[in-house]
Protein backbone atom coordinates (compact mmCIF):
# COMPACT_ATOMS: atom_id res chain seq x y z
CA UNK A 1 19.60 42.13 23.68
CA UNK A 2 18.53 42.02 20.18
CA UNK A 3 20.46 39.27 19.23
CA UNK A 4 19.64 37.13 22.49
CA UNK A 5 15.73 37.80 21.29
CA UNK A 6 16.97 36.60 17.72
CA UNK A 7 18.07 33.18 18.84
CA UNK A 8 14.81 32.77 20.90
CA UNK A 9 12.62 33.17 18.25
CA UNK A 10 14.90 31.25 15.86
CA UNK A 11 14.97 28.35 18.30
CA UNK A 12 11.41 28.71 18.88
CA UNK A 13 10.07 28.80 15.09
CA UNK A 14 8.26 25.38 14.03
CA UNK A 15 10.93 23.20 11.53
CA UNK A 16 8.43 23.80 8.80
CA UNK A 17 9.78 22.96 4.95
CA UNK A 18 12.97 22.50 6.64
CA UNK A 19 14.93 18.48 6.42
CA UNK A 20 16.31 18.59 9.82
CA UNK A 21 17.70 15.35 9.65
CA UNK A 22 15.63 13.12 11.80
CA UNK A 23 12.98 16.06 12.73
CA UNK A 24 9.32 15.67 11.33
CA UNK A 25 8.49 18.72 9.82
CA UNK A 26 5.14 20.07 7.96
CA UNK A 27 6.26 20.48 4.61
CA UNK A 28 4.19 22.89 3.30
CA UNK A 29 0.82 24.10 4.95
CA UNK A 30 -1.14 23.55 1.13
CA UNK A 31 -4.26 24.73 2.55
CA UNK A 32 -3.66 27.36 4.99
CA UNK A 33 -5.39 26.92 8.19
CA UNK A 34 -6.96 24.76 10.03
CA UNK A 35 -8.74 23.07 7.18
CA UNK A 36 -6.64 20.15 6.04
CA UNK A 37 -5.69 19.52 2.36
CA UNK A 38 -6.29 16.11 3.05
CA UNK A 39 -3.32 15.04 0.48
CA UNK A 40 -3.62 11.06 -0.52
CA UNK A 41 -2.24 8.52 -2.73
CA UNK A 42 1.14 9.21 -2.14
CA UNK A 43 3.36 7.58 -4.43
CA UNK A 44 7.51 8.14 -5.35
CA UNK A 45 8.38 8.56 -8.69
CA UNK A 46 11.98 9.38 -10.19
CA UNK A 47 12.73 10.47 -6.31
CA UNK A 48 9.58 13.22 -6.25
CA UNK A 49 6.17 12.33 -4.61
CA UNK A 50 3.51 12.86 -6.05
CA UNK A 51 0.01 12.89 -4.47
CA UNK A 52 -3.73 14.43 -4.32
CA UNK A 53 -4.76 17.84 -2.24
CA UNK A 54 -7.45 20.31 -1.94
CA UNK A 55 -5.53 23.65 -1.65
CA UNK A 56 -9.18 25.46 -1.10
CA UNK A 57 -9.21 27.23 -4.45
CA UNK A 58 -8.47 24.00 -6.93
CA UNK A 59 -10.08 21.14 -5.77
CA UNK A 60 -8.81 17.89 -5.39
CA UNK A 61 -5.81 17.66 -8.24
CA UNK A 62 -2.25 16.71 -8.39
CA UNK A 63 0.57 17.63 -6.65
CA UNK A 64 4.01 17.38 -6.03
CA UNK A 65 6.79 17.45 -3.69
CA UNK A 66 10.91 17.03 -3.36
CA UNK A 67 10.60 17.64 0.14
CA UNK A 68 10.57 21.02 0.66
CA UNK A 69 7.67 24.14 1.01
CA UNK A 70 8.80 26.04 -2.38
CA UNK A 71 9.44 22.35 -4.02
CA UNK A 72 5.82 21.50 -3.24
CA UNK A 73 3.53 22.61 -6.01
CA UNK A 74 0.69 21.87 -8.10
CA UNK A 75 1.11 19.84 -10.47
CA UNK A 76 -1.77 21.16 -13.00
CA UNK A 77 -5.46 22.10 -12.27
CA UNK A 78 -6.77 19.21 -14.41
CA UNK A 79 -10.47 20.07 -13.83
CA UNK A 80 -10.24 24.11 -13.80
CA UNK A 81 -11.89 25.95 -11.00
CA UNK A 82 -12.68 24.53 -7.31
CA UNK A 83 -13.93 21.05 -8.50
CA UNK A 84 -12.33 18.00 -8.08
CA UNK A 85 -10.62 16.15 -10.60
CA UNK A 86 -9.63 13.59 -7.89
CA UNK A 87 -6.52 11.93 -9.40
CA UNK A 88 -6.65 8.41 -8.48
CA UNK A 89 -4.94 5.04 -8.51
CA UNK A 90 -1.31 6.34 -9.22
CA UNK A 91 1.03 4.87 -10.42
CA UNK A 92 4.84 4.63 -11.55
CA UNK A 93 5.78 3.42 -15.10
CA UNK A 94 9.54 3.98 -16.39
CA UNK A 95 9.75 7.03 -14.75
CA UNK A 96 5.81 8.76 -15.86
CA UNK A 97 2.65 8.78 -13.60
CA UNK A 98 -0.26 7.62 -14.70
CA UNK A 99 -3.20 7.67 -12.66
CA UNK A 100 -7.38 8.08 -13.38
CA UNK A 101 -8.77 11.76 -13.34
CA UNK A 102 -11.86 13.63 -13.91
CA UNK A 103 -11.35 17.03 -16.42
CA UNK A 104 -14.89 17.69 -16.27
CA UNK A 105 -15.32 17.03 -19.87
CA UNK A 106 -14.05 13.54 -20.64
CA UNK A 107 -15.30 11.98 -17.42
CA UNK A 108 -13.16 9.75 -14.98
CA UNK A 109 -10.17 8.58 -17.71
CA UNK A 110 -6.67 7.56 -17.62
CA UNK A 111 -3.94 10.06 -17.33
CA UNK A 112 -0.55 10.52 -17.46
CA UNK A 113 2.41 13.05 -15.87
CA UNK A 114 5.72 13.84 -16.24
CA UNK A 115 5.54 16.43 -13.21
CA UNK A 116 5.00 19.47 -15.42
CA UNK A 117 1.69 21.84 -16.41
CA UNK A 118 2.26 20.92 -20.08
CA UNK A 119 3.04 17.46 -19.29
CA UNK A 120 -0.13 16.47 -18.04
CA UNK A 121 -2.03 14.85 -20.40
CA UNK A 122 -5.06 12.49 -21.04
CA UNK A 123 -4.06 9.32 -22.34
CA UNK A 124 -6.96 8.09 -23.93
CA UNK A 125 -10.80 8.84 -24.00
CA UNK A 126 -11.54 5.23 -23.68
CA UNK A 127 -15.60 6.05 -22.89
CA UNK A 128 -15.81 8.90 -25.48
CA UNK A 129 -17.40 12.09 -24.48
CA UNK A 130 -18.65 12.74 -20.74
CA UNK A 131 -18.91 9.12 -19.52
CA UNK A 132 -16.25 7.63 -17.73
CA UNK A 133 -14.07 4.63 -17.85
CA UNK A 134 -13.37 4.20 -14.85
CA UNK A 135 -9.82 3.11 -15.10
CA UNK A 136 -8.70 1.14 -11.90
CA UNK A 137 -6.63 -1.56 -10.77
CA UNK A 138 -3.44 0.62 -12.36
CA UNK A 139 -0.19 -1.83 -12.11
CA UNK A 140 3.23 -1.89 -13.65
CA UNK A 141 4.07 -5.42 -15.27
CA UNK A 142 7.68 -5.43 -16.75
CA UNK A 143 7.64 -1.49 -17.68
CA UNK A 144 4.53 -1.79 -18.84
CA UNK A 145 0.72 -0.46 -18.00
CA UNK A 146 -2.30 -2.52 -17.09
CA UNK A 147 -5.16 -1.84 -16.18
CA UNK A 148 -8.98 -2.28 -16.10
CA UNK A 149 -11.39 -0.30 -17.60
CA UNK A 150 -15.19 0.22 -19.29
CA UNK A 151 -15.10 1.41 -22.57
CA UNK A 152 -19.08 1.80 -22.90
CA UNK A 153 -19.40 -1.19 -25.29
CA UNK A 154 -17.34 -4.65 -23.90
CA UNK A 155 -18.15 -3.81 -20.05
CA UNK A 156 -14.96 -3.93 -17.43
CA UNK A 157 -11.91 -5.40 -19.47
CA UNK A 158 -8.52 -5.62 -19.29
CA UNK A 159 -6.12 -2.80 -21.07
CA UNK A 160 -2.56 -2.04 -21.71
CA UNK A 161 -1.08 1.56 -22.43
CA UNK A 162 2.35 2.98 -23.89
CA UNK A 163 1.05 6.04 -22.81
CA UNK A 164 -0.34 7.07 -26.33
CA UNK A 165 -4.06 7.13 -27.51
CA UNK A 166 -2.52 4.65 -30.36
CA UNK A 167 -1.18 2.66 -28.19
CA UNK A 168 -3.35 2.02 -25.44
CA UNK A 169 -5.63 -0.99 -26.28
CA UNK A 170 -8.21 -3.69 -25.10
CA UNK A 171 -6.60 -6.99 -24.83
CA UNK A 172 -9.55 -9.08 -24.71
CA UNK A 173 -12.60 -9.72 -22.50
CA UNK A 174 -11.17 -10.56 -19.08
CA UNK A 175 -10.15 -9.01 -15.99
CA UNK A 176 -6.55 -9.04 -14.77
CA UNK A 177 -5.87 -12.64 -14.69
CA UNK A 178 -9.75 -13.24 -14.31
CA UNK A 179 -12.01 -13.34 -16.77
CA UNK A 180 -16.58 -13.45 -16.56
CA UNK A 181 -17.39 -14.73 -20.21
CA UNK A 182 -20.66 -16.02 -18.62
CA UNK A 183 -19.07 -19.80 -19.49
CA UNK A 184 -16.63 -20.13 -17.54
CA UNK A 185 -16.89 -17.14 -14.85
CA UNK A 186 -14.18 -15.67 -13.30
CA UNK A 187 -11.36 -18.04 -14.25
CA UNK A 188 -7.35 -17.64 -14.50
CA UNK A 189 -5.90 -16.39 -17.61
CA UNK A 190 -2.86 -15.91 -19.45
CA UNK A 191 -2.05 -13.23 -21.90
CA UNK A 192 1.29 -12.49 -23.56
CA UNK A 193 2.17 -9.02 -22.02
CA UNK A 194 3.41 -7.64 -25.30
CA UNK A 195 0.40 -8.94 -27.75
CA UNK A 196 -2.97 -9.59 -27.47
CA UNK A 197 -2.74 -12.94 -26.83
CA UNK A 198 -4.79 -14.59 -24.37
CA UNK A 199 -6.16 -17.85 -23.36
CA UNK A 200 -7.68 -19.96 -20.42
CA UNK A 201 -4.90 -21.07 -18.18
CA UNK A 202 -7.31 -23.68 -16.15
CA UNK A 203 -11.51 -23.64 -15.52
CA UNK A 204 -10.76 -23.74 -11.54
CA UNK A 205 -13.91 -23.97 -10.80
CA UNK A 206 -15.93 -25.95 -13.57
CA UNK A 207 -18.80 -25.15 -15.33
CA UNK A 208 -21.09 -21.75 -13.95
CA UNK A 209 -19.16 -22.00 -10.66
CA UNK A 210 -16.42 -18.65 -9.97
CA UNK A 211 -13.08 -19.36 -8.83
CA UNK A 212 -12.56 -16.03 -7.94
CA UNK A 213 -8.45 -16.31 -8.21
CA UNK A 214 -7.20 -13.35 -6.57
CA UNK A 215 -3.76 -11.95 -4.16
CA UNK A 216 -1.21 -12.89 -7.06
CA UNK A 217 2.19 -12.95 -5.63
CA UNK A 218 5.43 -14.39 -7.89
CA UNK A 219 8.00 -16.96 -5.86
CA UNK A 220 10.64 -18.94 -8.25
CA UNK A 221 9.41 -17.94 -11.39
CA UNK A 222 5.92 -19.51 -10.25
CA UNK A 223 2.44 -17.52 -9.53
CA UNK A 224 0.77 -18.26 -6.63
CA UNK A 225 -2.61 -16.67 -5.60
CA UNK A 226 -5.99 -17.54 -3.44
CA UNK A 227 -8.95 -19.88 -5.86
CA UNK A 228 -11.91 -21.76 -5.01
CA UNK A 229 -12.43 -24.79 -6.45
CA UNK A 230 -15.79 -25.69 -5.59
CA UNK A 231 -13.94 -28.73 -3.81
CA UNK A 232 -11.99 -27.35 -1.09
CA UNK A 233 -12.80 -23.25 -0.74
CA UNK A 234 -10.54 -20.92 -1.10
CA UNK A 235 -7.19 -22.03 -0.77
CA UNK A 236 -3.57 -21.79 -2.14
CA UNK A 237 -2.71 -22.25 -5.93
CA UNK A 238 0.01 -21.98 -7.90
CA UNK A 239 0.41 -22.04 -11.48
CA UNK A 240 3.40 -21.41 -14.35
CA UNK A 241 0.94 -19.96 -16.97
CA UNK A 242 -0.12 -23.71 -18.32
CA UNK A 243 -2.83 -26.02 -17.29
CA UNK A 244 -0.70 -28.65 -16.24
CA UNK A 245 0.86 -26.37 -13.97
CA UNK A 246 -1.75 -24.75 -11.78
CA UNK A 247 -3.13 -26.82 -9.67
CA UNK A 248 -4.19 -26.30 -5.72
CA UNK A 249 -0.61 -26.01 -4.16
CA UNK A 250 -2.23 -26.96 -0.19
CA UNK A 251 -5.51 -27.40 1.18
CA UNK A 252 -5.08 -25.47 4.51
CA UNK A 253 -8.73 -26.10 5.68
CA UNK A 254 -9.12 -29.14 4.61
CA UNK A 255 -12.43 -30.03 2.86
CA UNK A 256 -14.89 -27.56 1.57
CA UNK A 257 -14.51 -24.72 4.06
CA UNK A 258 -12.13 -21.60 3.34
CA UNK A 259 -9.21 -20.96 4.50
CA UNK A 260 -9.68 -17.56 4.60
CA UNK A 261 -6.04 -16.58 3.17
CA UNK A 262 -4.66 -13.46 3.57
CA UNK A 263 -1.03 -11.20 3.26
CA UNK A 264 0.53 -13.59 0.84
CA UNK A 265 3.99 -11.79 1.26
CA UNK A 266 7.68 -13.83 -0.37
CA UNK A 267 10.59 -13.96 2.12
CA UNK A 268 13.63 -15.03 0.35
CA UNK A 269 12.60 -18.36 -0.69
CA UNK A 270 9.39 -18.45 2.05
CA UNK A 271 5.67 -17.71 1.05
CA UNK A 272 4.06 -16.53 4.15
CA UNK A 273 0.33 -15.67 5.11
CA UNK A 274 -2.64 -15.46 7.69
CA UNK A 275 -5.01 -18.58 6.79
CA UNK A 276 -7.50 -20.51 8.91
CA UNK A 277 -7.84 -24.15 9.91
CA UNK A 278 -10.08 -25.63 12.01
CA UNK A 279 -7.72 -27.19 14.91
CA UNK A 280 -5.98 -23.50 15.56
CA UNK A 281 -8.34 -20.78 13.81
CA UNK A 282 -6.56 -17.90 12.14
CA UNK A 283 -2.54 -18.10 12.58
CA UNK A 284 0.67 -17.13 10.66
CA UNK A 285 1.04 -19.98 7.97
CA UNK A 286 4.21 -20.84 5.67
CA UNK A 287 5.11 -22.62 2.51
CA UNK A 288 7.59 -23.74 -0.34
CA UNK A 289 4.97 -24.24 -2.60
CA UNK A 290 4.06 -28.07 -1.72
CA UNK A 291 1.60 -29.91 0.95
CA UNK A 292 4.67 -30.93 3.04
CA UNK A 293 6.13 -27.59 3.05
CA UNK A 294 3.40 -25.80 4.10
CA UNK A 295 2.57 -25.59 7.70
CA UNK A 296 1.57 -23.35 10.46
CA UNK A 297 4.58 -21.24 12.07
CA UNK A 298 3.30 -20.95 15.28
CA UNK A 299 0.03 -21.10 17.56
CA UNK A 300 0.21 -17.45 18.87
CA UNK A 301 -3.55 -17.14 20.35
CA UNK A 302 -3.66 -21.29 21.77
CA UNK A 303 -7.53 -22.69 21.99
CA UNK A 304 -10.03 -20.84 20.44
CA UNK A 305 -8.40 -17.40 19.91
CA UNK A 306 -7.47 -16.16 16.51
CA UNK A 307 -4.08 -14.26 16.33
CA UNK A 308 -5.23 -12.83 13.17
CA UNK A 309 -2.23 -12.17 11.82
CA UNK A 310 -1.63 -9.02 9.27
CA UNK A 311 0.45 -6.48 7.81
CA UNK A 312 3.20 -8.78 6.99
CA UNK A 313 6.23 -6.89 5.99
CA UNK A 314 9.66 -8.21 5.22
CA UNK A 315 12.92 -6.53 6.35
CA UNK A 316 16.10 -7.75 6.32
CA UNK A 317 15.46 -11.21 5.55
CA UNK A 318 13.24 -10.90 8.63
CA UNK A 319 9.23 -11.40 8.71
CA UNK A 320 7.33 -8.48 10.59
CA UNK A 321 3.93 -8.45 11.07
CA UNK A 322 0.80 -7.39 13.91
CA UNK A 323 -1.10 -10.34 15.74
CA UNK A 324 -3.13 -10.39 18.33
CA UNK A 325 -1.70 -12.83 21.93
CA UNK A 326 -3.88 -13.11 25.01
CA UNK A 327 -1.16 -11.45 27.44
CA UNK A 328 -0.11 -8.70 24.92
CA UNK A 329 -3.10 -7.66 22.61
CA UNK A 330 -2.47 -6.50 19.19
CA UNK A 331 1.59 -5.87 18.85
CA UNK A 332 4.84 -6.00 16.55
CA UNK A 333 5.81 -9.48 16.22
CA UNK A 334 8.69 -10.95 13.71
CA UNK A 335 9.70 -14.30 12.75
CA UNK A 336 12.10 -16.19 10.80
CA UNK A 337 9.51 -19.02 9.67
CA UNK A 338 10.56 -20.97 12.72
CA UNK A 339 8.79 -21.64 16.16
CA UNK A 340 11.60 -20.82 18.37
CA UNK A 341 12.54 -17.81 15.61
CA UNK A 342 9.55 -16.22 16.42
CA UNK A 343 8.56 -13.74 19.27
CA UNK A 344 7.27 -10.44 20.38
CA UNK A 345 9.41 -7.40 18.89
CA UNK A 346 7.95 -5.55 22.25
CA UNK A 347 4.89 -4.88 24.19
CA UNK A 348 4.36 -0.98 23.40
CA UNK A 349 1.22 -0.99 25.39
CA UNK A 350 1.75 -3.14 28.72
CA UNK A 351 -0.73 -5.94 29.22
CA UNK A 352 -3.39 -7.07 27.41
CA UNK A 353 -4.65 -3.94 25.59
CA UNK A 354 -3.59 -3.07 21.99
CA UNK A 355 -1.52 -0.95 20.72
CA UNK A 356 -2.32 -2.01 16.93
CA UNK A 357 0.87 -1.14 15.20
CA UNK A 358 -0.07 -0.30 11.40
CA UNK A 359 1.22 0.88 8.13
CA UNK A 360 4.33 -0.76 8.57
CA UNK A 361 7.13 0.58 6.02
CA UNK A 362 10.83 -0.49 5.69
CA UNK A 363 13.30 2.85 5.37
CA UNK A 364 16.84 3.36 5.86
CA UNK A 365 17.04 0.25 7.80
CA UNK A 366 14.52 0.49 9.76
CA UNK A 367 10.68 -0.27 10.43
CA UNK A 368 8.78 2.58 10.85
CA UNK A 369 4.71 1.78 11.49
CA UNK A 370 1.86 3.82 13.84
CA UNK A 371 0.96 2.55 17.06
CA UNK A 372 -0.51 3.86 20.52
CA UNK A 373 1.38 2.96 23.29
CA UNK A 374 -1.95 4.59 25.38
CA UNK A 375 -0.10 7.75 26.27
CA UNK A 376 0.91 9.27 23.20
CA UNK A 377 -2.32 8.37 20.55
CA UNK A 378 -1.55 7.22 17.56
CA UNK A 379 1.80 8.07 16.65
CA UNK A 380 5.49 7.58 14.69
CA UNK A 381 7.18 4.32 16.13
CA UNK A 382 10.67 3.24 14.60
CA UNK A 383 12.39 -0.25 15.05
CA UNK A 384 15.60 -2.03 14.07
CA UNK A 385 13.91 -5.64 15.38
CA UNK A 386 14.60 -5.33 19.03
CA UNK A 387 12.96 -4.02 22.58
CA UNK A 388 15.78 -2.08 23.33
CA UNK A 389 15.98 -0.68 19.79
CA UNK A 390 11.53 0.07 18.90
CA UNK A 391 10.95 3.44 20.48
CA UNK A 392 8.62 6.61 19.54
CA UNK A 393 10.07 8.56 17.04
CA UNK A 394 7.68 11.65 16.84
CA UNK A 395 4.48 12.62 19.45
CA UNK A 396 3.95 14.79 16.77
CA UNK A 397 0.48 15.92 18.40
CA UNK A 398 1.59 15.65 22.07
CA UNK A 399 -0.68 13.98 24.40
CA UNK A 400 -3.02 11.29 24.28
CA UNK A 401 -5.23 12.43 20.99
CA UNK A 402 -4.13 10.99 17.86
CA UNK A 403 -2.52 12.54 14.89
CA UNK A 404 -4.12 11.13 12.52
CA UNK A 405 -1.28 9.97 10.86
CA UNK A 406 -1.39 7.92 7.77
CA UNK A 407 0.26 7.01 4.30
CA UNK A 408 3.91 6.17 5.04
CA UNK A 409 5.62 6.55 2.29
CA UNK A 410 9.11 6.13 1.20
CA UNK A 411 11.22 7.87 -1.07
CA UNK A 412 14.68 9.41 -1.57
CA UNK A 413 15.70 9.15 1.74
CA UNK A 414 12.82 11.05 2.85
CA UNK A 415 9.44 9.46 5.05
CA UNK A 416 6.64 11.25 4.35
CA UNK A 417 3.08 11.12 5.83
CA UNK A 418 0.10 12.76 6.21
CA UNK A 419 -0.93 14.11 10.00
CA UNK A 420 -2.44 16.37 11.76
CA UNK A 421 -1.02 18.25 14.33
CA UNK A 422 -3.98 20.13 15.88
CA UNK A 423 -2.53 23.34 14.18
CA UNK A 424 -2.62 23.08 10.54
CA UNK A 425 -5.41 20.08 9.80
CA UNK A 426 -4.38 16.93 7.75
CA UNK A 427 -0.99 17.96 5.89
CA UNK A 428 1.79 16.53 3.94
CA UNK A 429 4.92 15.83 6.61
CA UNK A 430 8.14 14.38 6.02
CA UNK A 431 11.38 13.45 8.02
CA UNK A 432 14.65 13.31 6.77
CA UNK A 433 16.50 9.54 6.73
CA UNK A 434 19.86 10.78 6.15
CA UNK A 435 21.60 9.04 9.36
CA UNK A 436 18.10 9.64 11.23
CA UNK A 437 18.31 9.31 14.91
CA UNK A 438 14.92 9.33 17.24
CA UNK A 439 13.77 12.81 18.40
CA UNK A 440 11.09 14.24 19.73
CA UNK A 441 9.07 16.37 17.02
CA UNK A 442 9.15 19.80 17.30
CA UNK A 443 12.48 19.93 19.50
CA UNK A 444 14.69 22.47 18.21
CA UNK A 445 18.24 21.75 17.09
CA UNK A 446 21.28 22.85 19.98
């Protein structure tokens, strides 16, 4: 009898901490409770995540995880006491985290981690004393850290970091490729990444006007990003780092009014993006890089609807994305760049109404993204590219309310997310990739 009640309760106990290979499991319950820990910015480095969470007695600092409850830990109290140092902006360089943080004494100012207490340390004071920098706009450009920043003295600039006070410097006055000097606005520029080098790349917009270049994405060796010219809105450019070079790669809209590009996302040798013309309003658009390689893909919403095409996410060689048809609502499409090569992945809510897939993330093989098939809320969907093969992976909050689920995020063979599952508030989850097959959370192993 006793060992009969044994196997109940061991069957019965939640899969908490535990990878269960293709199981969802809370990881660990930071803040115990119904109060969530609300843990954000998730980001893999070195095969860890690390992340922000209110545990109830820190504040909002840094954490970290390998996947497991006793392997989830903070990181360091960076701002002692229950306030909130609010790490923010993190980011991966050669294997350290750097990210912006509050100590309560140096104001909001970069930081870096190698996962340790003692290895937790403020770069740089770049805004001496209590006034912040506000470093944002962290990114990793061949091993190395830029960012933007206010010292107190040459407003928002552009910065580099080795990770060292020494060696963490103002290039010169310009935002990443922008730059305001009050002469030529905000204008593309070139720096060389290892000096301070920098020049004008090409007054896009002449005179007072902005340019505003913006969504930089690199194809071939060539940069191409979103500019108005004052001439024909904003549009595609592309540019090799000289003036001779950038120029407007295709007028989508022709004349003055914008295009209104968005998602500029490489496939193989394929830019694609959401842009609007006139004749078909907001569709899926592709190029090559010149006028007669660029054209629209396909007219999803015909007439006046938009399709409004977004999260474009490549797998496989294959394009994935949301848009919105007239007989299917908001739903997984994918394409090859071709008319006949694209279709509907499925129809996860029947009919017209949405289910808004979202947050789409390649892993192990396969797409995983949140949608609401109108039954289940928002919840864990997984798909290899076909009907037969897109199902729901996880009602991890059974029934029709939403979990809340957000943040997919990849990383050694382990998806992890934040949700709530009505028990424990907003937590850190995570499923096991290792061969995953599709269960239903919460089902114990036979």
């Amino acid at each position: 009898m006793y060992g009969i009640i044994m196997m109940i309760v061991t069957l019965t106990l939640p899969l908490w901490g535990q990878a269960e290979t293709g199981v969802p499991f809370l990881v660990k319950d930071i803040r115990m409770g119904i109060e969530p820990s609300a843990p954000a910015s998730l980001t893999p480095v070195k095969g860890l995540l690390f992340f922000r969470a209110d545990d109830g007695q820190h504040g909002l600092e840094l954490w970290q995880s390998d996947g497991t409850a006793a392997g989830t830990r903070l990181v360091a109290d960076i701002r002692p006491g229950p306030e909130h140092a609010v790490p923010d902006a993190l980011t991966e360089v050669n294997g350290t985290l750097y990210f912006s943080a509050d100590d309560g004494i140096h104001g909001t100012e970069l930081w870096q981690s190698d996962g340790t207490a003692a290895g937790t340390l403020l770069v740089a004071d770049l805004n001496p004393g209590p006034e912040s920098s506000f470093p944002s706009e962290l990114a990793n450009i061949d091993g190395v850290l830029y960012f933007q920043a206010h010292d107190g003295q040459h407003g928002t600039e552009l910065w580099r970091s080795d990770g060292t006070a020494a060696g963490t410097q103002r290039l010169t006055a310009l935002n990443p490729f922008r730059r305001n000097d009050h002469l030529d606005d905000f204008e593309l520029w070139s720096g060389r990444l290892m000096s301070q080098s920098t020049h004008l790349v090409l007054d896009i917009y002449p005179g007072s006007g902005s340019a505003w270049p913006h969504a930089f994405v690199q194809r071939n060796g060539t940069l191409y990003f979103i500019a108005d010219d004052g001439q024909h809105g904003l549009e595609l450019w592309q540019s090799q780092g000289t003036t001779e070079s950038t120029k407007l790669a295709v007028d989508v809209n022709p004349g003055r009014g914008h295009a209104f590009i968005k998602g500029l996302t490489v496939v193989g040798q394929t830019l694609f993006f959401s842009a609007f013309d006139s004749e078909t309003n907001v569709e899926l658009w592709r190029s090559d890089g010149t006028p007669s390689g660029t054209r629209r893909v396909v007219d999803l919403n015909p007439g006046l609807g938009h399709a409004y095409p977004d999260e474009l996410t490549e797998m496989h060689g294959v394009l994935y994305f949301r848009a919105l048809h007239p007989d299917y609502g908001f739903e997984l499409w994918r394409t090859d760049g071709s008319v006949s090569g694209t279709r509907l992945v499925t129809d996860l809510r029947a009919g017209s109404k949405s289910s808004h897939p979202s947050e789409l993330v390649w892993a192990e093989g396969q797409l995983f993204f949140r949608a609401d098939d109108g039954t289940h809320g928002f919840e864990l969907w997984q798909s290899d590219g076909t009907a037969a093969g897109t199902r729901l992976f996880a009602d991890i909050l059974p029934g029709p309310r939403h979990s809340m689920l957000s943040e997919l995020t990849y990383a050694s063979n382990m998806l992890f997310f934040r949700v709530d599952d009505g028990k424990h508030g907003i937590e850190l989850w995570a499923i096991s990739l290792r061969a995953a097959q599709p269960r239903h959370a919460m089902t114990p192993p036979r």
